[in-house]
C-alpha atoms as a PDB file:
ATOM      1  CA  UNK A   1      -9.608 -54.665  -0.918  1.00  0.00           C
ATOM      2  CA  UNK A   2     -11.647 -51.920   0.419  1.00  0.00           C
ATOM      3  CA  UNK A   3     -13.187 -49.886  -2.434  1.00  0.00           C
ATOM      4  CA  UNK A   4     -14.313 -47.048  -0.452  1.00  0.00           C
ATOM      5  CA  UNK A   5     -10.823 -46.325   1.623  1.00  0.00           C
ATOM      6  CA  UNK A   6      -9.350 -43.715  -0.927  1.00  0.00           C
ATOM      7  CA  UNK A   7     -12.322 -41.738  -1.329  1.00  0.00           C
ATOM      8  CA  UNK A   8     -12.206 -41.716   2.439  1.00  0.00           C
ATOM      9  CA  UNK A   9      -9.085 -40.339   2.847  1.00  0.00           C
ATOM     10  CA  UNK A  10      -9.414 -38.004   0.199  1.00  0.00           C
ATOM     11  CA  UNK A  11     -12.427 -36.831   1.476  1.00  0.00           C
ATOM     12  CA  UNK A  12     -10.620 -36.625   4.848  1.00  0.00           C
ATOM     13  CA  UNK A  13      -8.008 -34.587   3.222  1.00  0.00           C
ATOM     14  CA  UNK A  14      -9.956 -31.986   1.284  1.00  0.00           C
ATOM     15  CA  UNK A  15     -12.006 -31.236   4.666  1.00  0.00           C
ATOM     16  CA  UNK A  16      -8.368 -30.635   6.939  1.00  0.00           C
ATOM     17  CA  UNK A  17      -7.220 -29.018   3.980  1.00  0.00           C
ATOM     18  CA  UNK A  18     -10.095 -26.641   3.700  1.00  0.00           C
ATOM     19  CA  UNK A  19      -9.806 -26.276   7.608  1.00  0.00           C
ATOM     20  CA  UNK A  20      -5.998 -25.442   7.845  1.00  0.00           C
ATOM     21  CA  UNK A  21      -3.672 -24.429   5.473  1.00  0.00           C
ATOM     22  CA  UNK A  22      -6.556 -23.249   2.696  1.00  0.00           C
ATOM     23  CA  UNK A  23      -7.444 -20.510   5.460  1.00  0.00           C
ATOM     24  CA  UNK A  24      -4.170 -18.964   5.567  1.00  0.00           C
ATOM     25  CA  UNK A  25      -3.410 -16.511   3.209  1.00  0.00           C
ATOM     26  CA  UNK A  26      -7.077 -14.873   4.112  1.00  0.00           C
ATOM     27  CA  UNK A  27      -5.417 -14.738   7.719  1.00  0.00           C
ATOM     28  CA  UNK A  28      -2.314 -13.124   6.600  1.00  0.00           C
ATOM     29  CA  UNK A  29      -4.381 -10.162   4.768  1.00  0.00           C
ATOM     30  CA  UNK A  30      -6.156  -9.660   7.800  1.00  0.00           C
ATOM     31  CA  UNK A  31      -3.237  -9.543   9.691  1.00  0.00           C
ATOM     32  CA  UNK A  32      -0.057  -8.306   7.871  1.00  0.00           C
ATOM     33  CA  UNK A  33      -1.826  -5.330   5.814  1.00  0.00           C
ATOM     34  CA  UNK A  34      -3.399  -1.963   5.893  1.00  0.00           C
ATOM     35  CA  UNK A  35      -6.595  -1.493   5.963  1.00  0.00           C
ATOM     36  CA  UNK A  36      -6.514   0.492   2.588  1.00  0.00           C
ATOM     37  CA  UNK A  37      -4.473  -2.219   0.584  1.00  0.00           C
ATOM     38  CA  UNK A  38      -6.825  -5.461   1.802  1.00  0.00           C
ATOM     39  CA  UNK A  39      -9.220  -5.394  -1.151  1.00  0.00           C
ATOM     40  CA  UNK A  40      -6.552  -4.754  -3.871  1.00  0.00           C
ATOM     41  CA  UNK A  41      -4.581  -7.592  -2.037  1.00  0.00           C
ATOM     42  CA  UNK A  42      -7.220  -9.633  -1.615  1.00  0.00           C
ATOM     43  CA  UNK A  43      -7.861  -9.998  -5.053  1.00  0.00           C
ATOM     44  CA  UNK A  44      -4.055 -10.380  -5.909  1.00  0.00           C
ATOM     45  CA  UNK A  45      -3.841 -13.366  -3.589  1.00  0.00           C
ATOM     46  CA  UNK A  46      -7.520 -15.498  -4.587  1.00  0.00           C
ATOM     47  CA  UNK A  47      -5.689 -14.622  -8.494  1.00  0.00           C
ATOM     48  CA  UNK A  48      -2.730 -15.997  -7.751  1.00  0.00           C
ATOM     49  CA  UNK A  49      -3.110 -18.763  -5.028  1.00  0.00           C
ATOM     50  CA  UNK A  50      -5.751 -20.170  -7.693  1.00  0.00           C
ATOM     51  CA  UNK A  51      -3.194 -19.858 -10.877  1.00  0.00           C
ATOM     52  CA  UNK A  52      -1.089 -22.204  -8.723  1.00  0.00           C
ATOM     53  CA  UNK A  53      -3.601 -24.560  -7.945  1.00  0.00           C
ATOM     54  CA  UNK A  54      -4.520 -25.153 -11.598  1.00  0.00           C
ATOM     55  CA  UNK A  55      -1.211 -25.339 -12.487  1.00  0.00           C
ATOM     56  CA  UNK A  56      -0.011 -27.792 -10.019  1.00  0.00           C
ATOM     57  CA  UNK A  57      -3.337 -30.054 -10.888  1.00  0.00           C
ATOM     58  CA  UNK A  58      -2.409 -29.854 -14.474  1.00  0.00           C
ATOM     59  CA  UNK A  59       1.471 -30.434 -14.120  1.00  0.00           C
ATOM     60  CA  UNK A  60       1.320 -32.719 -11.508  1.00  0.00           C
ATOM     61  CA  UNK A  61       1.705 -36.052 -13.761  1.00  0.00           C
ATOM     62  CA  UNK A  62       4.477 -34.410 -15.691  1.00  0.00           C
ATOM     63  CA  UNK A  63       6.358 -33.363 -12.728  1.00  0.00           C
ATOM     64  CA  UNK A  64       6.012 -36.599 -10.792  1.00  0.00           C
ATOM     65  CA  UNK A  65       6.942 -38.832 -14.227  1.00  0.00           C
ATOM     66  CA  UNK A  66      10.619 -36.455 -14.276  1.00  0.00           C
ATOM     67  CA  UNK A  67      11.242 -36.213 -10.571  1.00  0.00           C
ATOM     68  CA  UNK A  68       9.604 -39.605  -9.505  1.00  0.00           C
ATOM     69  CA  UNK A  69       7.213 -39.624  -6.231  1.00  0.00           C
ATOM     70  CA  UNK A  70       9.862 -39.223  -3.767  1.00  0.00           C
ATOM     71  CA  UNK A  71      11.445 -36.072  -5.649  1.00  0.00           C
ATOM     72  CA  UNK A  72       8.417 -34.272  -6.236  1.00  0.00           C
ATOM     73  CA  UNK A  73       7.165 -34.698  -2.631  1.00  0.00           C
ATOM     74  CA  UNK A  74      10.429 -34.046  -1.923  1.00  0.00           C
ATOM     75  CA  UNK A  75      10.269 -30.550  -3.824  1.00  0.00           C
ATOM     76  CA  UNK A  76       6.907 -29.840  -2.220  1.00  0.00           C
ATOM     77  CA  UNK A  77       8.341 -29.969   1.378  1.00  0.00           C
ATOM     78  CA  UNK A  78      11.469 -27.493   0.553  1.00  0.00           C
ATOM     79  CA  UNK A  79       8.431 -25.055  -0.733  1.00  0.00           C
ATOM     80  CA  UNK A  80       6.544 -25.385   2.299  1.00  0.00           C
ATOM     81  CA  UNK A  81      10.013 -25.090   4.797  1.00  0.00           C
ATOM     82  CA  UNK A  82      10.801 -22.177   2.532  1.00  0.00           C
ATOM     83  CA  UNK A  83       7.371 -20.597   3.294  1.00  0.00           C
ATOM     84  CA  UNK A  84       7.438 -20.988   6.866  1.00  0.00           C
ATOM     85  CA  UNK A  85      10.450 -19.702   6.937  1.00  0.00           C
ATOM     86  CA  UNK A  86       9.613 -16.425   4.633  1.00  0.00           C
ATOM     87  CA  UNK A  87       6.901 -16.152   7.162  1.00  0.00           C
ATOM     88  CA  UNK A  88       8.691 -16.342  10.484  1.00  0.00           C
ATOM     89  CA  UNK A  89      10.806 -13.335   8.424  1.00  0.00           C
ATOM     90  CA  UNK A  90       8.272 -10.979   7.446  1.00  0.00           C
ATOM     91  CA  UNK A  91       4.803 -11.746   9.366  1.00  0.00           C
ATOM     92  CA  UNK A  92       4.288  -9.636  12.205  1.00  0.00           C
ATOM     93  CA  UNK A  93       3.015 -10.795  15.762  1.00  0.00           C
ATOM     94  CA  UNK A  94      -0.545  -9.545  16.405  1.00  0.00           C
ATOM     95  CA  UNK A  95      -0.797 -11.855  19.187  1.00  0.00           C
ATOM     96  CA  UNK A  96      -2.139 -10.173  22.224  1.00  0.00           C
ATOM     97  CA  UNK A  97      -2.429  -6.718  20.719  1.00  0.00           C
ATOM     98  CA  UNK A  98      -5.322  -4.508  20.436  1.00  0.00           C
ATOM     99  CA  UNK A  99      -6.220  -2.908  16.692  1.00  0.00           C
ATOM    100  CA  UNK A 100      -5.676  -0.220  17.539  1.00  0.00           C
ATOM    101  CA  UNK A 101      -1.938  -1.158  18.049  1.00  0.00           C
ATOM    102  CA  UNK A 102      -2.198  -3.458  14.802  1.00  0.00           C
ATOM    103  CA  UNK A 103      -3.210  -0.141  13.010  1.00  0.00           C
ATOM    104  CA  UNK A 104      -0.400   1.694  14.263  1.00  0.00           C
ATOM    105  CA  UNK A 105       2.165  -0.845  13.121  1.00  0.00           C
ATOM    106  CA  UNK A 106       1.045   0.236   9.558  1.00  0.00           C
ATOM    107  CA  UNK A 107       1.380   3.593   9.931  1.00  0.00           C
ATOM    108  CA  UNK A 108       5.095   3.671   9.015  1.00  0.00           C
ATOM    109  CA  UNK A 109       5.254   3.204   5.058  1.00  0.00           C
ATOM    110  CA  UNK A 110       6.740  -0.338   3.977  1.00  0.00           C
ATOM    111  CA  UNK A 111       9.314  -0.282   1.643  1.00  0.00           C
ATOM    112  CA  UNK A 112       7.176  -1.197  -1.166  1.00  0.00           C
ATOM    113  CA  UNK A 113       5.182   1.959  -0.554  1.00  0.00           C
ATOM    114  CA  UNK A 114       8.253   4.005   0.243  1.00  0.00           C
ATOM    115  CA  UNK A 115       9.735   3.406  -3.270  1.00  0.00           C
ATOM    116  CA  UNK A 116       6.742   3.936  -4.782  1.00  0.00           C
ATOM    117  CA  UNK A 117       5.716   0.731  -5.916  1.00  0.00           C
ATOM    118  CA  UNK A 118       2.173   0.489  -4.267  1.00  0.00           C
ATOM    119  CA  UNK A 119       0.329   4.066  -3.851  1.00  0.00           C
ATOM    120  CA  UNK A 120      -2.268   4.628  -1.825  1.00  0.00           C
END
Protein backbone atom coordinates (compact mmCIF):
# COMPACT_ATOMS: atom_id res chain seq x y z
CA UNK A 1 0.00 0.00 0.00
CA UNK A 2 1.26 3.39 -0.65
CA UNK A 3 0.90 5.57 2.48
CA UNK A 4 1.56 8.78 0.90
CA UNK A 5 -1.02 8.44 -2.30
CA UNK A 6 -4.10 10.14 -0.55
CA UNK A 7 -2.35 12.98 0.79
CA UNK A 8 -1.16 13.29 -2.78
CA UNK A 9 -4.22 13.54 -4.32
CA UNK A 10 -5.67 15.60 -1.83
CA UNK A 11 -3.03 17.85 -2.01
CA UNK A 12 -3.51 17.71 -5.80
CA UNK A 13 -7.06 18.57 -5.29
CA UNK A 14 -6.95 21.51 -2.91
CA UNK A 15 -4.27 23.21 -5.38
CA UNK A 16 -6.86 22.72 -8.81
CA UNK A 17 -9.45 23.57 -6.52
CA UNK A 18 -7.89 26.76 -5.35
CA UNK A 19 -6.92 27.34 -9.12
CA UNK A 20 -10.45 26.83 -10.72
CA UNK A 21 -13.65 26.77 -9.37
CA UNK A 22 -12.51 28.62 -5.80
CA UNK A 23 -11.76 31.73 -8.19
CA UNK A 24 -15.11 32.05 -9.51
CA UNK A 25 -17.45 33.88 -7.68
CA UNK A 26 -14.53 36.75 -7.30
CA UNK A 27 -14.78 36.62 -11.26
CA UNK A 28 -18.44 36.96 -11.38
CA UNK A 29 -18.32 40.28 -9.07
CA UNK A 30 -15.91 41.63 -11.30
CA UNK A 31 -17.83 40.89 -14.10
CA UNK A 32 -21.66 40.79 -13.57
CA UNK A 33 -21.89 44.00 -11.15
CA UNK A 34 -21.68 47.70 -10.82
CA UNK A 35 -19.04 49.25 -9.77
CA UNK A 36 -20.98 50.78 -6.73
CA UNK A 37 -22.49 47.37 -5.47
CA UNK A 38 -18.88 45.26 -5.63
CA UNK A 39 -17.84 45.89 -2.03
CA UNK A 40 -21.32 45.33 -0.46
CA UNK A 41 -21.40 42.16 -2.75
CA UNK A 42 -18.24 41.20 -2.12
CA UNK A 43 -18.73 40.77 1.33
CA UNK A 44 -22.20 39.03 0.80
CA UNK A 45 -20.53 36.37 -1.31
CA UNK A 46 -16.93 35.56 1.01
CA UNK A 47 -20.17 35.40 3.98
CA UNK A 48 -22.01 33.16 2.30
CA UNK A 49 -19.76 30.95 0.01
CA UNK A 50 -17.88 30.31 3.49
CA UNK A 51 -21.32 29.44 5.55
CA UNK A 52 -21.57 26.71 2.89
CA UNK A 53 -18.29 25.44 3.16
CA UNK A 54 -18.54 24.89 6.92
CA UNK A 55 -21.66 23.49 6.59
CA UNK A 56 -20.98 21.00 3.96
CA UNK A 57 -17.59 19.96 6.05
CA UNK A 58 -19.70 19.51 9.06
CA UNK A 59 -22.75 17.66 7.39
CA UNK A 60 -20.91 15.81 5.10
CA UNK A 61 -20.85 12.36 7.21
CA UNK A 62 -24.50 12.77 7.96
CA UNK A 63 -25.49 13.36 4.49
CA UNK A 64 -23.37 10.63 2.94
CA UNK A 65 -24.58 7.92 5.92
CA UNK A 66 -28.63 8.87 4.56
CA UNK A 67 -27.98 9.20 0.87
CA UNK A 68 -24.99 6.69 0.60
CA UNK A 69 -21.78 7.78 -1.62
CA UNK A 70 -23.37 7.46 -4.87
CA UNK A 71 -26.51 9.69 -3.81
CA UNK A 72 -24.72 12.37 -2.27
CA UNK A 73 -22.23 12.72 -5.18
CA UNK A 74 -25.06 12.26 -7.02
CA UNK A 75 -26.81 15.42 -5.34
CA UNK A 76 -23.59 17.38 -5.68
CA UNK A 77 -23.55 17.08 -9.54
CA UNK A 78 -27.43 18.25 -9.98
CA UNK A 79 -26.09 21.46 -7.81
CA UNK A 80 -23.29 22.07 -9.97
CA UNK A 81 -25.55 21.37 -13.54
CA UNK A 82 -28.04 23.62 -11.82
CA UNK A 83 -25.36 26.34 -11.39
CA UNK A 84 -24.04 26.27 -14.74
CA UNK A 85 -27.09 26.44 -15.92
CA UNK A 86 -28.32 29.59 -13.61
CA UNK A 87 -25.18 31.00 -15.03
CA UNK A 88 -25.53 30.49 -18.76
CA UNK A 89 -29.14 32.39 -17.71
CA UNK A 90 -28.11 35.38 -16.00
CA UNK A 91 -24.16 36.03 -16.54
CA UNK A 92 -23.48 38.43 -19.10
CA UNK A 93 -20.73 38.10 -21.93
CA UNK A 94 -17.86 40.55 -21.32
CA UNK A 95 -15.86 38.72 -23.74
CA UNK A 96 -14.24 41.02 -26.17
CA UNK A 97 -15.73 44.22 -24.81
CA UNK A 98 -14.09 47.26 -23.62
CA UNK A 99 -15.17 48.74 -19.87
CA UNK A 100 -16.30 51.14 -20.97
CA UNK A 101 -19.05 49.01 -22.73
CA UNK A 102 -19.12 46.67 -19.50
CA UNK A 103 -20.04 49.96 -17.61
CA UNK A 104 -22.70 50.82 -19.86
CA UNK A 105 -24.42 47.46 -19.59
CA UNK A 106 -25.06 48.54 -15.91
CA UNK A 107 -26.41 51.60 -16.52
CA UNK A 108 -29.98 50.31 -16.98
CA UNK A 109 -31.32 49.47 -13.31
CA UNK A 110 -31.73 45.55 -12.68
CA UNK A 111 -34.80 44.51 -11.41
CA UNK A 112 -33.58 44.15 -7.99
CA UNK A 113 -32.75 47.84 -7.99
CA UNK A 114 -35.87 48.76 -9.91
CA UNK A 115 -38.16 47.38 -7.12
CA UNK A 116 -36.27 48.78 -4.67
CA UNK A 117 -34.63 46.04 -3.12
CA UNK A 118 -30.90 47.18 -3.40
CA UNK A 119 -30.41 51.20 -3.29
CA UNK A 120 -27.66 52.79 -4.29
Amino acid sequence: MVSWLPLLCLTVYVMAYNIGHACVPDVLLGEMLPPWFKEKAGAITVLSSNTMHLLMVILFSQQEDSLQSYGLFLALAALNVATAILIAMFVKETKGKTLQEISELFEEKSKLIEYGSIER
